[in-house]
N, C-alpha and C. Protein backbone atom coordinates (compact mmCIF):
# COMPACT_ATOMS: atom_id res chain seq x y z
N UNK A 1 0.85 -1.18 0.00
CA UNK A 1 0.00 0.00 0.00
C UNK A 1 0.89 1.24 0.00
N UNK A 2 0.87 2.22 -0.65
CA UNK A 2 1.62 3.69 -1.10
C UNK A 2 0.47 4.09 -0.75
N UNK A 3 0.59 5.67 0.03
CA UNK A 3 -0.17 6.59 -0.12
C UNK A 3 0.42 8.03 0.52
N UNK A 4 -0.08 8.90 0.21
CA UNK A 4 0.76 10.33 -0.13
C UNK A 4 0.98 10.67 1.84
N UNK A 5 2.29 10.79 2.02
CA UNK A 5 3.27 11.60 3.59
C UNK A 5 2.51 12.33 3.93
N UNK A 6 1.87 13.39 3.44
CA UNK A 6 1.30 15.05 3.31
C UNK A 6 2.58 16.09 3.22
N UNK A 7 3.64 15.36 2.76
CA UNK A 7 4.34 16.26 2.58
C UNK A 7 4.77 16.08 0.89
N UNK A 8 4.07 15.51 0.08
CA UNK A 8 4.50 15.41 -1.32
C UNK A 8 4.82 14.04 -1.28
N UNK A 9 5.47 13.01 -0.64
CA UNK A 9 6.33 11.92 -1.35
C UNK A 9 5.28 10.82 -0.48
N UNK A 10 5.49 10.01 -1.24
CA UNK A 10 4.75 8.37 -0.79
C UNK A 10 5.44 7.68 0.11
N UNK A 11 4.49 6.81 1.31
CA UNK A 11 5.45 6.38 2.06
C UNK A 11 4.33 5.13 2.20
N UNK A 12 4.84 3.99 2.33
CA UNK A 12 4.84 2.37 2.02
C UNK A 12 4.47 2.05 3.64
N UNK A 13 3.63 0.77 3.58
CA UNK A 13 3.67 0.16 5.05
C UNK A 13 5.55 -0.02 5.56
N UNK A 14 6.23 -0.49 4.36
CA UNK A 14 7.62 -1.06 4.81
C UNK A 14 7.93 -0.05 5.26
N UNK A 15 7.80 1.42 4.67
CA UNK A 15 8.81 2.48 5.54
C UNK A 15 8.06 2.74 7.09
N UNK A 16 7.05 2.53 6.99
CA UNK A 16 6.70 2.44 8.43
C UNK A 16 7.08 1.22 9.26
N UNK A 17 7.30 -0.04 9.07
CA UNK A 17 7.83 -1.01 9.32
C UNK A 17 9.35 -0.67 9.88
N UNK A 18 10.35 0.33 8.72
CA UNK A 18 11.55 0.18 8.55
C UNK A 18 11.82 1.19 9.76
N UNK A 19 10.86 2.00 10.06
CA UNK A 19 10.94 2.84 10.78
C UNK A 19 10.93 3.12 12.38
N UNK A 20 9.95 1.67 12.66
CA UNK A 20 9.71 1.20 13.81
C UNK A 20 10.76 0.26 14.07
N UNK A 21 11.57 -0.55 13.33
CA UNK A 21 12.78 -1.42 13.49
C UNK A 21 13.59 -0.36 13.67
N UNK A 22 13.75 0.60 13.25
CA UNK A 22 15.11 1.57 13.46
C UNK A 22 15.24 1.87 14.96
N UNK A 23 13.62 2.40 15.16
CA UNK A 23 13.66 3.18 16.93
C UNK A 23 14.23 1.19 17.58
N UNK A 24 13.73 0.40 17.37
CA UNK A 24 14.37 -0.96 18.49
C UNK A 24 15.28 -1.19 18.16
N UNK A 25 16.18 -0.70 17.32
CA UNK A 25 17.69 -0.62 17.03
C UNK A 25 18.60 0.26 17.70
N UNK A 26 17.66 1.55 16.82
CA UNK A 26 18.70 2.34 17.56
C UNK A 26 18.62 2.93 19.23
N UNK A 27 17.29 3.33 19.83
CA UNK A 27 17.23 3.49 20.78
C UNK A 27 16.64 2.74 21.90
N UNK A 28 16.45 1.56 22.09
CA UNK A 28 16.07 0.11 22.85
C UNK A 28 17.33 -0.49 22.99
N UNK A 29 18.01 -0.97 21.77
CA UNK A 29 19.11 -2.18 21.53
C UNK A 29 20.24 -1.30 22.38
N UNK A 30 20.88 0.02 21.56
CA UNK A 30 22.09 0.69 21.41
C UNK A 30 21.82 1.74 22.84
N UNK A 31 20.90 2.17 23.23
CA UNK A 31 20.27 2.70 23.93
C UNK A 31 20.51 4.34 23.63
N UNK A 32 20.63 4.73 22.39
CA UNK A 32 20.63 6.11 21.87
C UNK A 32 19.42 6.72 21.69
N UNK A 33 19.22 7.39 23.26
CA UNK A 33 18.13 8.22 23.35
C UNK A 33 18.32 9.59 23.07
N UNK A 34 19.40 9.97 22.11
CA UNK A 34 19.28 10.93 21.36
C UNK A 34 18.52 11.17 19.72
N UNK A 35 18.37 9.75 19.46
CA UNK A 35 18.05 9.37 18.52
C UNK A 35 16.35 9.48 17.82
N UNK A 36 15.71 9.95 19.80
CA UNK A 36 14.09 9.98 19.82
C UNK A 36 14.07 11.32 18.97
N UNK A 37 14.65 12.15 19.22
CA UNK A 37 14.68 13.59 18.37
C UNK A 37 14.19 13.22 17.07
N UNK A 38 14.98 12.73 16.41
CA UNK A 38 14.74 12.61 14.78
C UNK A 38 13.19 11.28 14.68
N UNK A 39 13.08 10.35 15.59
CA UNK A 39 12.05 9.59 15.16
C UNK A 39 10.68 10.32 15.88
N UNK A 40 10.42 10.97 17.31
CA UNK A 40 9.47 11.20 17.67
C UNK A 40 8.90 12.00 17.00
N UNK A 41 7.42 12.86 16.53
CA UNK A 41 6.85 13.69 16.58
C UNK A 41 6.72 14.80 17.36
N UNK A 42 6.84 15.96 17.80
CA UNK A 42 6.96 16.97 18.55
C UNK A 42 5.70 16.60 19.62
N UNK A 43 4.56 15.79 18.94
CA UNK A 43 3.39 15.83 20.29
C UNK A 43 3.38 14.59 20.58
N UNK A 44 4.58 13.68 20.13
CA UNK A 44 4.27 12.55 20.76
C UNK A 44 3.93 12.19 22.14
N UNK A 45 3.10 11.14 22.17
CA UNK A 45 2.56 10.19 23.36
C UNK A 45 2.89 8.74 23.17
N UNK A 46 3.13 8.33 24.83
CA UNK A 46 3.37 7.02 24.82
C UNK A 46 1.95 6.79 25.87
N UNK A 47 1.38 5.59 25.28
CA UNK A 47 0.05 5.22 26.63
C UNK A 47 0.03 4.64 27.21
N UNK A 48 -0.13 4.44 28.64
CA UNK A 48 0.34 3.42 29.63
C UNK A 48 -1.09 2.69 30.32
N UNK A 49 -0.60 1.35 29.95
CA UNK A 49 -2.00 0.55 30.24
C UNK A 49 -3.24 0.85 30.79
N UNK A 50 -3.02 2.14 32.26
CA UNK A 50 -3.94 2.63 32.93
C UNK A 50 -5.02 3.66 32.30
N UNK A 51 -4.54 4.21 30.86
CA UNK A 51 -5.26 5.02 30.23
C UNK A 51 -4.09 6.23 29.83
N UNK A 52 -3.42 6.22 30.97
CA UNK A 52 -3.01 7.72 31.21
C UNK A 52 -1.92 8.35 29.97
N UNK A 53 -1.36 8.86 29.59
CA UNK A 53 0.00 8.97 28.60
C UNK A 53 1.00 10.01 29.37
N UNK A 54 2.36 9.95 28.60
CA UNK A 54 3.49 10.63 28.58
C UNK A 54 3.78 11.39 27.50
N UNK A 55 4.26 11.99 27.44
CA UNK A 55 5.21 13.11 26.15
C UNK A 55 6.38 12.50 26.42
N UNK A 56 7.40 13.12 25.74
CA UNK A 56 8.61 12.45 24.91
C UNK A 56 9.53 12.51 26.00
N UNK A 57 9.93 13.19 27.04
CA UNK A 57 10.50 13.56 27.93
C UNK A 57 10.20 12.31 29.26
N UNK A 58 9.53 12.19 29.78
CA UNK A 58 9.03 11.31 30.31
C UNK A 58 9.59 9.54 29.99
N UNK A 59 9.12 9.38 28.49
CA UNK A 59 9.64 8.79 27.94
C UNK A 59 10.83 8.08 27.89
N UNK A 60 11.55 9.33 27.40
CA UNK A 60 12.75 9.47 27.52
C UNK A 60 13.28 8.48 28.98
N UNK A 61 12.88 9.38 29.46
CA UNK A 61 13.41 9.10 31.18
C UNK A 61 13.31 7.58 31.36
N UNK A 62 12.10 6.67 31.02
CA UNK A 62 11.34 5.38 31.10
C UNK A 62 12.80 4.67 30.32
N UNK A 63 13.02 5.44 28.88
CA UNK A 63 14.36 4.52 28.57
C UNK A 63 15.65 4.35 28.88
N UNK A 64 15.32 5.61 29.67
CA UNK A 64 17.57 5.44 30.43
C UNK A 64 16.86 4.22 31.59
N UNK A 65 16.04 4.35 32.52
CA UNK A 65 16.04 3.94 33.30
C UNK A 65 15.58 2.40 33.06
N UNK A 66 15.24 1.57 31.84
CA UNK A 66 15.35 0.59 31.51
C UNK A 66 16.75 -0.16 31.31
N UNK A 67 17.70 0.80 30.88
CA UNK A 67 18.65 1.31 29.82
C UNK A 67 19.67 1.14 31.01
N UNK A 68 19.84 1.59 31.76
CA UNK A 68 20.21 1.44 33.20
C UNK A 68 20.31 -0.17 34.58
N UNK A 69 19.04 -0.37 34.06
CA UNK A 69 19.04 -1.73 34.93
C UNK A 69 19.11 -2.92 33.93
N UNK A 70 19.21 -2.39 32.78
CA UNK A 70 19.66 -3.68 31.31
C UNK A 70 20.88 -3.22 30.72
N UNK A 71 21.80 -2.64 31.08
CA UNK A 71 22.69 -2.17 30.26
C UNK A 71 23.28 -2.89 28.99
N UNK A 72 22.93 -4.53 29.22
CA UNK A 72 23.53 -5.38 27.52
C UNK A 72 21.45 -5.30 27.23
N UNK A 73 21.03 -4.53 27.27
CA UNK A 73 19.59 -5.22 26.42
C UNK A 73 20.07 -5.40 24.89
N UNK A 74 19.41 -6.61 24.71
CA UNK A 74 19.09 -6.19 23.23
C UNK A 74 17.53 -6.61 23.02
N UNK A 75 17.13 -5.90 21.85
CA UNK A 75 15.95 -5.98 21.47
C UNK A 75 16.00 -7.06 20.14
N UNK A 76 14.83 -7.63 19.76
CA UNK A 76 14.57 -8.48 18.17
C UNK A 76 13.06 -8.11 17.85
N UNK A 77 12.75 -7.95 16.67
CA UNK A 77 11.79 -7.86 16.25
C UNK A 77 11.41 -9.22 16.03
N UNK A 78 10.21 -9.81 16.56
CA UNK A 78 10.25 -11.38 15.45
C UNK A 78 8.78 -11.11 14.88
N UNK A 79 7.79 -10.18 14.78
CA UNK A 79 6.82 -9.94 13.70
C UNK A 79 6.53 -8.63 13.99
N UNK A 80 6.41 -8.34 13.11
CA UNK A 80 5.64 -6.73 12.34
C UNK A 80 4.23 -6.66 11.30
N UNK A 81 3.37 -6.11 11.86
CA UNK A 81 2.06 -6.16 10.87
C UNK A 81 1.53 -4.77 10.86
N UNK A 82 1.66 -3.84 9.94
CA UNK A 82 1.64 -2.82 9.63
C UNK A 82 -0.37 -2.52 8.50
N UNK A 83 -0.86 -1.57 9.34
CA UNK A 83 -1.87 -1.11 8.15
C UNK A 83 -2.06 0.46 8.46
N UNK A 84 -2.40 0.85 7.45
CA UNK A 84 -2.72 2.64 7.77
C UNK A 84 -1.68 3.24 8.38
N UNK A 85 -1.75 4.15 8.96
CA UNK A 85 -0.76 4.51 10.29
C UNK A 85 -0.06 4.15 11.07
N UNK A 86 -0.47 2.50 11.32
CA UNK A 86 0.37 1.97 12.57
C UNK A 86 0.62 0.73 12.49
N UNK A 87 1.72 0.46 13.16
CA UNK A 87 2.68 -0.88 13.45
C UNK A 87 2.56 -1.90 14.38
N UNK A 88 1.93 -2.51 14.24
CA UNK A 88 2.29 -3.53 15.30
C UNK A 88 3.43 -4.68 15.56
N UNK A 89 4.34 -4.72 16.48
CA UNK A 89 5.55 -5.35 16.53
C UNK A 89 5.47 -6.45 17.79
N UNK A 90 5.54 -7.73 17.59
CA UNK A 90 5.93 -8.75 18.81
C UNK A 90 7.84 -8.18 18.95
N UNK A 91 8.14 -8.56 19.63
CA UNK A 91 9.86 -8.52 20.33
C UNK A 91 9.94 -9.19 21.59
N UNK A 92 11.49 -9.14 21.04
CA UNK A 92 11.74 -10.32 22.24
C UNK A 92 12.99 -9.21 23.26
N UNK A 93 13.03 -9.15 24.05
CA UNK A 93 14.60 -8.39 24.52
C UNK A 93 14.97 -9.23 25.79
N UNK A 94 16.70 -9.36 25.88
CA UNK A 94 17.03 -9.74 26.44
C UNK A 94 18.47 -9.08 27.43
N UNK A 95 18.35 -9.47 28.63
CA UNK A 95 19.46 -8.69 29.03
C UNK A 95 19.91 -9.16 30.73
N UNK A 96 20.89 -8.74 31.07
CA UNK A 96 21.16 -8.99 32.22
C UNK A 96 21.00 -7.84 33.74
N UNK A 97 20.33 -8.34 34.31
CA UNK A 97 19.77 -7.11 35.69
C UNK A 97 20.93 -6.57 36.52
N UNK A 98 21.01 -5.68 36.18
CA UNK A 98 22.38 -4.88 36.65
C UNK A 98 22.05 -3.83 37.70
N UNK A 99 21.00 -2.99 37.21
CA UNK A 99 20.64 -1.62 38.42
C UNK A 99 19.03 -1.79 38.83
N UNK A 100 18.80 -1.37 39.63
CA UNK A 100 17.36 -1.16 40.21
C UNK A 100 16.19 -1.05 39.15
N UNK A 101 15.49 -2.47 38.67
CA UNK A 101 14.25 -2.49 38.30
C UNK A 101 12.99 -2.73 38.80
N UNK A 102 12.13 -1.71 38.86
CA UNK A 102 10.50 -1.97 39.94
C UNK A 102 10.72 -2.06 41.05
N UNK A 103 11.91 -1.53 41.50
CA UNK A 103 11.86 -1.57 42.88
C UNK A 103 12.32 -3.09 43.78
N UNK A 104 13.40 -3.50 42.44
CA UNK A 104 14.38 -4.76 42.76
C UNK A 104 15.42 -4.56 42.37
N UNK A 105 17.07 -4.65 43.25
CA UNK A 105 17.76 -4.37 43.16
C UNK A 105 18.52 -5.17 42.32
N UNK A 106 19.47 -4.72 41.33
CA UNK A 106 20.17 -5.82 40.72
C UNK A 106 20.53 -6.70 41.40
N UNK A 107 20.75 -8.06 40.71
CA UNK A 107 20.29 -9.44 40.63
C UNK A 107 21.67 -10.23 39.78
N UNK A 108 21.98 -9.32 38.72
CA UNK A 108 23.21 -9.75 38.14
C UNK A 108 22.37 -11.10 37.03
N UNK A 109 20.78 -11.56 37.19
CA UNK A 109 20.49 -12.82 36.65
C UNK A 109 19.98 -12.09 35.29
N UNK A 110 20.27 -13.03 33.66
CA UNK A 110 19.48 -12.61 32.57
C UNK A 110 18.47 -12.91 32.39
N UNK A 111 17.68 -11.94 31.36
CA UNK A 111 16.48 -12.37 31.15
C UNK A 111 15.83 -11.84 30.07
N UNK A 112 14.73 -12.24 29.83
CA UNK A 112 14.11 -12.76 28.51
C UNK A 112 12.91 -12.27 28.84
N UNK A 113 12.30 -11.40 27.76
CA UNK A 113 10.78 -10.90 28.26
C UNK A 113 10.57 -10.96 26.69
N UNK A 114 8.96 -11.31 26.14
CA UNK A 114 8.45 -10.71 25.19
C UNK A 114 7.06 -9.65 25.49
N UNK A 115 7.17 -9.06 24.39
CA UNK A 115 5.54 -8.20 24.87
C UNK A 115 5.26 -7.85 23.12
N UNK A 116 4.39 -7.14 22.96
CA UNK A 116 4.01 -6.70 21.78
C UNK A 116 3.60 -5.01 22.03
N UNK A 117 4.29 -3.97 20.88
CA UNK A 117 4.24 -2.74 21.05
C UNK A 117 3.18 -2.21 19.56
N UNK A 118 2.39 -1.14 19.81
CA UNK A 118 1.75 -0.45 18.48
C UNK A 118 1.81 0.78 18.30
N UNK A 119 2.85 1.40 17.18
CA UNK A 119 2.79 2.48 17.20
C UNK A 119 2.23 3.32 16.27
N UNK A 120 1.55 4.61 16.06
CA UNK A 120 1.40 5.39 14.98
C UNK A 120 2.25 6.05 14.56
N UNK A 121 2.30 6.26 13.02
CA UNK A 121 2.97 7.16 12.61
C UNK A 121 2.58 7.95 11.62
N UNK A 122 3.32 9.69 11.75
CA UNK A 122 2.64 10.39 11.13
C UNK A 122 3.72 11.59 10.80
N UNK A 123 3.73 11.80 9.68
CA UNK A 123 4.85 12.70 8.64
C UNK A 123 6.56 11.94 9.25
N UNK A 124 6.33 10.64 8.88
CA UNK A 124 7.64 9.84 8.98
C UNK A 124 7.85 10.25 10.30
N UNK A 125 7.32 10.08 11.32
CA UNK A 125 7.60 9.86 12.56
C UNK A 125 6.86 9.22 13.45
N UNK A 126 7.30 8.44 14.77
CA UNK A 126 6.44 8.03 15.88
C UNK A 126 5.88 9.20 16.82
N UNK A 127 4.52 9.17 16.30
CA UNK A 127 3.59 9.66 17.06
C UNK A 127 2.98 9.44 18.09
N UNK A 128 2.39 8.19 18.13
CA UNK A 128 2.42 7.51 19.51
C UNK A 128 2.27 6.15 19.86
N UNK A 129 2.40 5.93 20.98
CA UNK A 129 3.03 4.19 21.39
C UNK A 129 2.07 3.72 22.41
N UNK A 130 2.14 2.55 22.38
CA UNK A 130 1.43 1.49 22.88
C UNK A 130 1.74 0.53 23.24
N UNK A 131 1.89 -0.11 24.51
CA UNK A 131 2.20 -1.38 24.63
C UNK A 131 1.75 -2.53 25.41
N UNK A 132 1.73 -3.77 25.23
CA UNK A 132 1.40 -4.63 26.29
C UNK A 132 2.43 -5.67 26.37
N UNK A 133 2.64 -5.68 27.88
CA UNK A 133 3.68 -6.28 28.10
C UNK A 133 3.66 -6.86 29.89
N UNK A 134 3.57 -8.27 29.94
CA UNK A 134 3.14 -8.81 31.60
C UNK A 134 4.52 -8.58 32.54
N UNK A 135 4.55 -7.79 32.77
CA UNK A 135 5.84 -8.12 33.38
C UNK A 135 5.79 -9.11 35.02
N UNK A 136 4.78 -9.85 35.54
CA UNK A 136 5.32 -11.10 35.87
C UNK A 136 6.03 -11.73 35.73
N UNK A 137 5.99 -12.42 34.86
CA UNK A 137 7.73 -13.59 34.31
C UNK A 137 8.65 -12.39 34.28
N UNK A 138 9.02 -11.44 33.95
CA UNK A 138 10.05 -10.83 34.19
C UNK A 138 10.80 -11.06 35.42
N UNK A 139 9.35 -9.81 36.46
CA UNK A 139 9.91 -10.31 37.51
C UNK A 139 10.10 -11.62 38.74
N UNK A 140 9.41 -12.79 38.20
CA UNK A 140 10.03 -13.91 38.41
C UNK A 140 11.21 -14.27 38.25
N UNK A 141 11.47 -13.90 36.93
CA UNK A 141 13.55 -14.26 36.59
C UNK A 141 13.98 -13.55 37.72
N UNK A 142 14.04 -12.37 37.61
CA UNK A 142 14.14 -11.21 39.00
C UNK A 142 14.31 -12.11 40.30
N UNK A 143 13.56 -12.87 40.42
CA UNK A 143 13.17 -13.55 41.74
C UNK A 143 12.38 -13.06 42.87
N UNK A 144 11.46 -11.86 41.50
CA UNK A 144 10.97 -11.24 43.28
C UNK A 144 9.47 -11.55 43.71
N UNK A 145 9.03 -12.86 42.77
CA UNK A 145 7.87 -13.59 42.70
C UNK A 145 8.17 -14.62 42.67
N UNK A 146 7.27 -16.03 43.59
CA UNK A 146 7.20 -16.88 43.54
C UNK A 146 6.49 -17.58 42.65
């Protein structure tokens, strides 16, 4: 499917695809949260299960401090299904607990979480995000659940 940016040029489900792999590359995997500049939208929102949202700043903050208690994360995409505006992505990330996550102190143990994220996009950028993700089994690896 092609249909017109609003800025003159055509942009493809793939470039929205290619676009949403870039942000779990470059700022998830590498953890270059300078990188939100060029992908966010100026009004971006992220929405958090409860209803409520964040702006980019906020955000921001959510990824050092992931970024922080995973310092080897890496992220994988293993499906992408793209229509209209938005992306939907399964991923897998993995990493070892190094600094204070949820209010559990590093652990030093790795771990393995999947969740699935949906984002919009709008004039070649992420506009806004979505995610679901249990973090139970997380914090089981954690050990801070039986």
């Amino acid at each position: 499917m092609v249909y017109a940016a609003g800025d003159g040029g055509d942009v493809t489900l793939a470039d929205h695809k290619a676009l949403v792999a870039r942000y779990y590359e470059q700022v998830l995997t590498r953890g270059d949260v300078t990188a939100l500049g060029d992908l966010l939208t100026p009004g971006f929102r992220s929405w958090l299960p409860d209803g409520a949202s964040v702006g980019a700043g906020p955000y921001r903050d959510a990824v050092l401090a992931s970024r922080r208690a995973f310092p080897d994360l890496a992220v994988t995409v293993l499906d992408q299904v793209a229509e209209g505006d938005k992306v939907a992505t399964r991923w897998r990330a993995r990493g070892t607990h190094r600094g204070m996550f949820a209010g559990v102190p590093a652990t030093g143990r790795p771990v393995t979480v999947t969740a699935i994220h949906l984002h919009r996009v709008a004039g070649g950028r992420l506009a806004e995000h979505w995610e679901a993700i249990n973090l139970l089994p997380l914090l089981h690896q954690l050990g801070a659940t039986r």
